[in-house]
PDB file of N, CA and C in Angstrom:
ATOM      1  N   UNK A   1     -21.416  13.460 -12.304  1.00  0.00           N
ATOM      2  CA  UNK A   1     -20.573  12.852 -11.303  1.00  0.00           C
ATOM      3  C   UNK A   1     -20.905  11.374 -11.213  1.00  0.00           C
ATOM      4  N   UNK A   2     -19.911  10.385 -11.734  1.00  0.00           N
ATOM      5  CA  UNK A   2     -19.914   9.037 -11.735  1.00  0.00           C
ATOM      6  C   UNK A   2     -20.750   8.487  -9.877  1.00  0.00           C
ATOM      7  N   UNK A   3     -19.955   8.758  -9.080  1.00  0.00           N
ATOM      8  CA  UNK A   3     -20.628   8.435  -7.893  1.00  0.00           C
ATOM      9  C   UNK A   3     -21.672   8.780  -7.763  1.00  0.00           C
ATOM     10  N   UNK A   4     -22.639   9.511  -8.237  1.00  0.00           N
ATOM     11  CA  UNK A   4     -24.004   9.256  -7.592  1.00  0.00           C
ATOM     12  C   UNK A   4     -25.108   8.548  -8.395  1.00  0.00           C
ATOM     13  N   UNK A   5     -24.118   8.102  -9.358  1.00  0.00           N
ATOM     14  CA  UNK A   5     -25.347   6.953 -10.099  1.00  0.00           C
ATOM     15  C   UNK A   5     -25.200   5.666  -9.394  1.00  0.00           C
ATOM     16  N   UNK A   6     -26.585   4.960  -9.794  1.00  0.00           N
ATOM     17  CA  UNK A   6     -26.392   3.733  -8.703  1.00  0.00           C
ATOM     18  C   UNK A   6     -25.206   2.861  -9.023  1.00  0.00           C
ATOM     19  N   UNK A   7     -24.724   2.570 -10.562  1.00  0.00           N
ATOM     20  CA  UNK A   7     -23.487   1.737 -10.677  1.00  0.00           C
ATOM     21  C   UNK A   7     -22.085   2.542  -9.422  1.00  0.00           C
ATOM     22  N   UNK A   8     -21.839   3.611  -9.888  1.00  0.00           N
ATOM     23  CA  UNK A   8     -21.016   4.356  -8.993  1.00  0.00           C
ATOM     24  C   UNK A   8     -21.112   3.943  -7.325  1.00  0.00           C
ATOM     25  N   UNK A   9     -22.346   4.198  -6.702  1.00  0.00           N
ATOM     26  CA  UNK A   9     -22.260   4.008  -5.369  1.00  0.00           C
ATOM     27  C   UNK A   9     -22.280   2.174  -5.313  1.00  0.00           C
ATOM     28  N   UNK A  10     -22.205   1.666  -6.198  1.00  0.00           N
ATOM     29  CA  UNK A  10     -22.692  -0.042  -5.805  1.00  0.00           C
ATOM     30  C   UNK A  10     -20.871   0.166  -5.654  1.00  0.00           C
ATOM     31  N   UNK A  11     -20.241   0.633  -6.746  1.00  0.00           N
ATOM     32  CA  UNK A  11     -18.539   0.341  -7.074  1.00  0.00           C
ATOM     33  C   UNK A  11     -18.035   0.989  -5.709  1.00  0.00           C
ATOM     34  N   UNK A  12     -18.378   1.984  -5.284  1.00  0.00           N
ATOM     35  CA  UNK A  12     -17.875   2.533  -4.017  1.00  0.00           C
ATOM     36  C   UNK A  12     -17.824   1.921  -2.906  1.00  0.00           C
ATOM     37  N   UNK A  13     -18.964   1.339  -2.285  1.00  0.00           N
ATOM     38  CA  UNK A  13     -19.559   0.348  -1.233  1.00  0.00           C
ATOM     39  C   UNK A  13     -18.700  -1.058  -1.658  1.00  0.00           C
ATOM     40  N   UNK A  14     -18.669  -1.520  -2.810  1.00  0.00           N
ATOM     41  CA  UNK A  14     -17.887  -2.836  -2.948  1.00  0.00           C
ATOM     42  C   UNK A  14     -16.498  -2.236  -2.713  1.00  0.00           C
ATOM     43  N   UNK A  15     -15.755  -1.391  -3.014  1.00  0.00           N
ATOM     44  CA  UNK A  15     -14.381  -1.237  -2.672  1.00  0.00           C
ATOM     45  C   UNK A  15     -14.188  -0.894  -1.322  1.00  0.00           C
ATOM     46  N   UNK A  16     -15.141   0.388  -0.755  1.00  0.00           N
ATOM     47  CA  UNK A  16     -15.040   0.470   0.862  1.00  0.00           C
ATOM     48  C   UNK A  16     -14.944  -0.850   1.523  1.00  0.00           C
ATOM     49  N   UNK A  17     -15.847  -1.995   1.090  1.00  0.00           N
ATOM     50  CA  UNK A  17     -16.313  -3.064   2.188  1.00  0.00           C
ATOM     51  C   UNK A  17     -14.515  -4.022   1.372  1.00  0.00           C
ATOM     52  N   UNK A  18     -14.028  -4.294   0.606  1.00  0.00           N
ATOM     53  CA  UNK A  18     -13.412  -4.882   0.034  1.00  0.00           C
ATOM     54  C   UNK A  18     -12.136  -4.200   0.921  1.00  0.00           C
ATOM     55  N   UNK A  19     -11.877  -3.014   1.116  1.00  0.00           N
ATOM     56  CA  UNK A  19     -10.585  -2.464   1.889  1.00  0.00           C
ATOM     57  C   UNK A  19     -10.675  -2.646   2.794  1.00  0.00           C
ATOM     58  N   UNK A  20     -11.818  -2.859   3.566  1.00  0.00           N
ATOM     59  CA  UNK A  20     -11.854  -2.907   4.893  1.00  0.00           C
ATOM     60  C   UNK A  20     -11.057  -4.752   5.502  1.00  0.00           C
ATOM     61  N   UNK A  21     -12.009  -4.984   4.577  1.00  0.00           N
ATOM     62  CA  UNK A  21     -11.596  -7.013   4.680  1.00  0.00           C
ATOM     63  C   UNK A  21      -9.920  -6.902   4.708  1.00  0.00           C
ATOM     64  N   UNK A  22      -9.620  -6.264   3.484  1.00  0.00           N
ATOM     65  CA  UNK A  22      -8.178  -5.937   3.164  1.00  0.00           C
ATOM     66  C   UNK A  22      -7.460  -5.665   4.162  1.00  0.00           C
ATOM     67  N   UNK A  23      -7.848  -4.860   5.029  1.00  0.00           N
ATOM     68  CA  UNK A  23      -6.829  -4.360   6.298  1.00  0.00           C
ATOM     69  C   UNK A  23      -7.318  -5.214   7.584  1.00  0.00           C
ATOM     70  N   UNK A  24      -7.992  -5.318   7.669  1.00  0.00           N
ATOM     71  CA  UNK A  24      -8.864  -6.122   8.907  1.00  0.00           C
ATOM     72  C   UNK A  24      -8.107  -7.461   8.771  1.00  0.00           C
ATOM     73  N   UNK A  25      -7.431  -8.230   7.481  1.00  0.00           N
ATOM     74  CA  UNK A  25      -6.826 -10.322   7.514  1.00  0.00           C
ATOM     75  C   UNK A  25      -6.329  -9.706   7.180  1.00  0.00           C
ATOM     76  N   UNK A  26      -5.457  -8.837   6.947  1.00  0.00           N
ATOM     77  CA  UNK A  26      -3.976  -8.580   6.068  1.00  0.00           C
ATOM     78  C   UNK A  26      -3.263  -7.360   6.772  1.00  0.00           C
ATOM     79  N   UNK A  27      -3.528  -6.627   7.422  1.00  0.00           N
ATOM     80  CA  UNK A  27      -3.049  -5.442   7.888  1.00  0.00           C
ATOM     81  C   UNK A  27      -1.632  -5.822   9.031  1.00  0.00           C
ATOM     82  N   UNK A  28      -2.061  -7.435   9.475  1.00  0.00           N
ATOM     83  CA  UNK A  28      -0.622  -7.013  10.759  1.00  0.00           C
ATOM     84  C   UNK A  28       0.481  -7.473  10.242  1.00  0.00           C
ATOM     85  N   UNK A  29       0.470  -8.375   8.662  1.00  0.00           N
ATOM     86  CA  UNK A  29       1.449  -8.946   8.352  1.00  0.00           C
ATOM     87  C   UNK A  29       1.976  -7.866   7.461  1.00  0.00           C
ATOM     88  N   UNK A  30       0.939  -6.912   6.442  1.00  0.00           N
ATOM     89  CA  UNK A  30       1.331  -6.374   5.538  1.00  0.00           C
ATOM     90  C   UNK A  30       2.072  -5.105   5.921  1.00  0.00           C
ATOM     91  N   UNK A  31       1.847  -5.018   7.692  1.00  0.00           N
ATOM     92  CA  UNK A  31       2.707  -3.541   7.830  1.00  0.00           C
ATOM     93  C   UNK A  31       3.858  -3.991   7.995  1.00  0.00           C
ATOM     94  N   UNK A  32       4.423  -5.765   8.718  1.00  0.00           N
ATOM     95  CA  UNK A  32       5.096  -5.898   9.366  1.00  0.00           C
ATOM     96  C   UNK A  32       6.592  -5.683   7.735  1.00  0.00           C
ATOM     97  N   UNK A  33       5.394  -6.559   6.640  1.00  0.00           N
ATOM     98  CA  UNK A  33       6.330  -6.733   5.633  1.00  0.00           C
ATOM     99  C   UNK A  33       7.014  -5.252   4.945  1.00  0.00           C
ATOM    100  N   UNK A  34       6.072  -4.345   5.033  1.00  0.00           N
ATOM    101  CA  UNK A  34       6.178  -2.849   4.457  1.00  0.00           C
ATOM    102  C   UNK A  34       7.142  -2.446   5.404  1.00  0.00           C
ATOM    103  N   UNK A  35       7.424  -2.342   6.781  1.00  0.00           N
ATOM    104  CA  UNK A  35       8.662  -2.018   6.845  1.00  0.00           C
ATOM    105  C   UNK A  35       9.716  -2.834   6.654  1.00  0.00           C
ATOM    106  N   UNK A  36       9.785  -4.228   6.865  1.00  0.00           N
ATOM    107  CA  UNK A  36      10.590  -4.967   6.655  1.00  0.00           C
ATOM    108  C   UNK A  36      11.390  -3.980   4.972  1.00  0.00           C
ATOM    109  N   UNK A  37       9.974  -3.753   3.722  1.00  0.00           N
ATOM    110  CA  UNK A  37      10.959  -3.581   2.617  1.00  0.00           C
ATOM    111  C   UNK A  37      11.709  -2.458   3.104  1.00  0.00           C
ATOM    112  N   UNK A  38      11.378  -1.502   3.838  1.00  0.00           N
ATOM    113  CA  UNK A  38      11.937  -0.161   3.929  1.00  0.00           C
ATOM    114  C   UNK A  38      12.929  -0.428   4.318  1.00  0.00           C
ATOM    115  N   UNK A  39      13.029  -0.957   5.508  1.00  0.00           N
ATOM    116  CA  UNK A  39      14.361  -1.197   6.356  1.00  0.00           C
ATOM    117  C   UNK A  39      15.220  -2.103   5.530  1.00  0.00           C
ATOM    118  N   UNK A  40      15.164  -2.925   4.147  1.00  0.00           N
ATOM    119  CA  UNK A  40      15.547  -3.774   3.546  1.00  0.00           C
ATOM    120  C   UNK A  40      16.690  -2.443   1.925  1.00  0.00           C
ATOM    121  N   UNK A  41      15.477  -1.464   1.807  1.00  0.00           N
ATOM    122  CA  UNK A  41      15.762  -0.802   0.625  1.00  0.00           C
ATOM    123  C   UNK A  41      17.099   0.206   0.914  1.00  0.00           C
ATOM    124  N   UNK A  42      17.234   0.820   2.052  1.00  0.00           N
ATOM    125  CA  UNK A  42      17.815   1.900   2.777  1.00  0.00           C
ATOM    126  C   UNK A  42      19.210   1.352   2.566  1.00  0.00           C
ATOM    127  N   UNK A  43      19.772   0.392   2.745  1.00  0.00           N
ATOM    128  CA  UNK A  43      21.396   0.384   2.598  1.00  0.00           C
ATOM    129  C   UNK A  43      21.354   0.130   0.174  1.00  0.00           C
ATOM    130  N   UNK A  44      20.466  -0.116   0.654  1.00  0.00           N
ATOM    131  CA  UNK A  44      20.073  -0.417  -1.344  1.00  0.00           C
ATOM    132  C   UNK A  44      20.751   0.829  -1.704  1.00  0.00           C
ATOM    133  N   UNK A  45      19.437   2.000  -1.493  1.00  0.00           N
ATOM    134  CA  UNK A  45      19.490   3.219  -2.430  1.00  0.00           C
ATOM    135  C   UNK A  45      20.664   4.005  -2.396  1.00  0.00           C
ATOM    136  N   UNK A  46      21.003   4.184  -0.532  1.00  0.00           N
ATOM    137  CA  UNK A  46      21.948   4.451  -0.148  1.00  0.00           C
ATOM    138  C   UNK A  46      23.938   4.049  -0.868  1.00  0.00           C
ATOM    139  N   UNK A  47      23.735   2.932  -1.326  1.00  0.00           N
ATOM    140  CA  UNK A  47      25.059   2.800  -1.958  1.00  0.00           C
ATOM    141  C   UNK A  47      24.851   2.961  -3.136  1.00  0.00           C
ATOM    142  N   UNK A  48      23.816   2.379  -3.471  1.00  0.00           N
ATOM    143  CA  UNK A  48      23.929   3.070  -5.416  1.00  0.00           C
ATOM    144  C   UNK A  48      23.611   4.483  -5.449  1.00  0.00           C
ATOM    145  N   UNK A  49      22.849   4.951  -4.557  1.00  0.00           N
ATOM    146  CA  UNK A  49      22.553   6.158  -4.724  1.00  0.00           C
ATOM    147  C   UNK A  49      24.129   7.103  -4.587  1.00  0.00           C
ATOM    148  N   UNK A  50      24.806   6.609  -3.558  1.00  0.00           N
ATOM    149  CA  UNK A  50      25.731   7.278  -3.454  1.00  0.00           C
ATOM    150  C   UNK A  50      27.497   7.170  -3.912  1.00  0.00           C
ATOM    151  N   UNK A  51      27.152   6.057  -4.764  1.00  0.00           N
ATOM    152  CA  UNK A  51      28.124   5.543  -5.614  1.00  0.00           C
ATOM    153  C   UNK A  51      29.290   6.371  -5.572  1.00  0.00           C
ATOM    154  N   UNK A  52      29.225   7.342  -6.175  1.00  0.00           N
ATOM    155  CA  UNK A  52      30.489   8.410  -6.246  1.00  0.00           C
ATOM    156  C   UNK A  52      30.964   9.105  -5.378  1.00  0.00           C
ATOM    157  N   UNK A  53      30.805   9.166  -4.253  1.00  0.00           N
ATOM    158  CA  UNK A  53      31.126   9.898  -3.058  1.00  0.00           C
ATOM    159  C   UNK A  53      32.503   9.136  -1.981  1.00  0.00           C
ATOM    160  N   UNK A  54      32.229   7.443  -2.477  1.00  0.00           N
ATOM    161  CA  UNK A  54      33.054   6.309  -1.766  1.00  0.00           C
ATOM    162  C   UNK A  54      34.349   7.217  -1.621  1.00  0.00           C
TER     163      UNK A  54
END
């Protein structure tokens, strides 16, 4: 099992502490933008998706 060698837990601890930073300076813009795409994609999929039905 890769994680319990010391390279493994050093890679684990650097990505835990690295996601955390990640959401902690980036989390209020990146949700605001993640729905923004959703609410952006929905008339998207919706007409191509439903092309043939017009």
């Amino acid at each position: 099992m890769w994680w319990r060698s010391p390279t493994g837990m050093a890679l684990t601890g650097f990505v835990l502490v690295a996601a955390f930073n990640l959401v902690k300076e980036h989390g209020g813009h990146a949700l605001g933008a993640l729905l923004d795409r959703i609410l952006l994609r929905c008339p998207l999929i919706h007409g191509t998706a439903n092309g043939d039905a017009r």
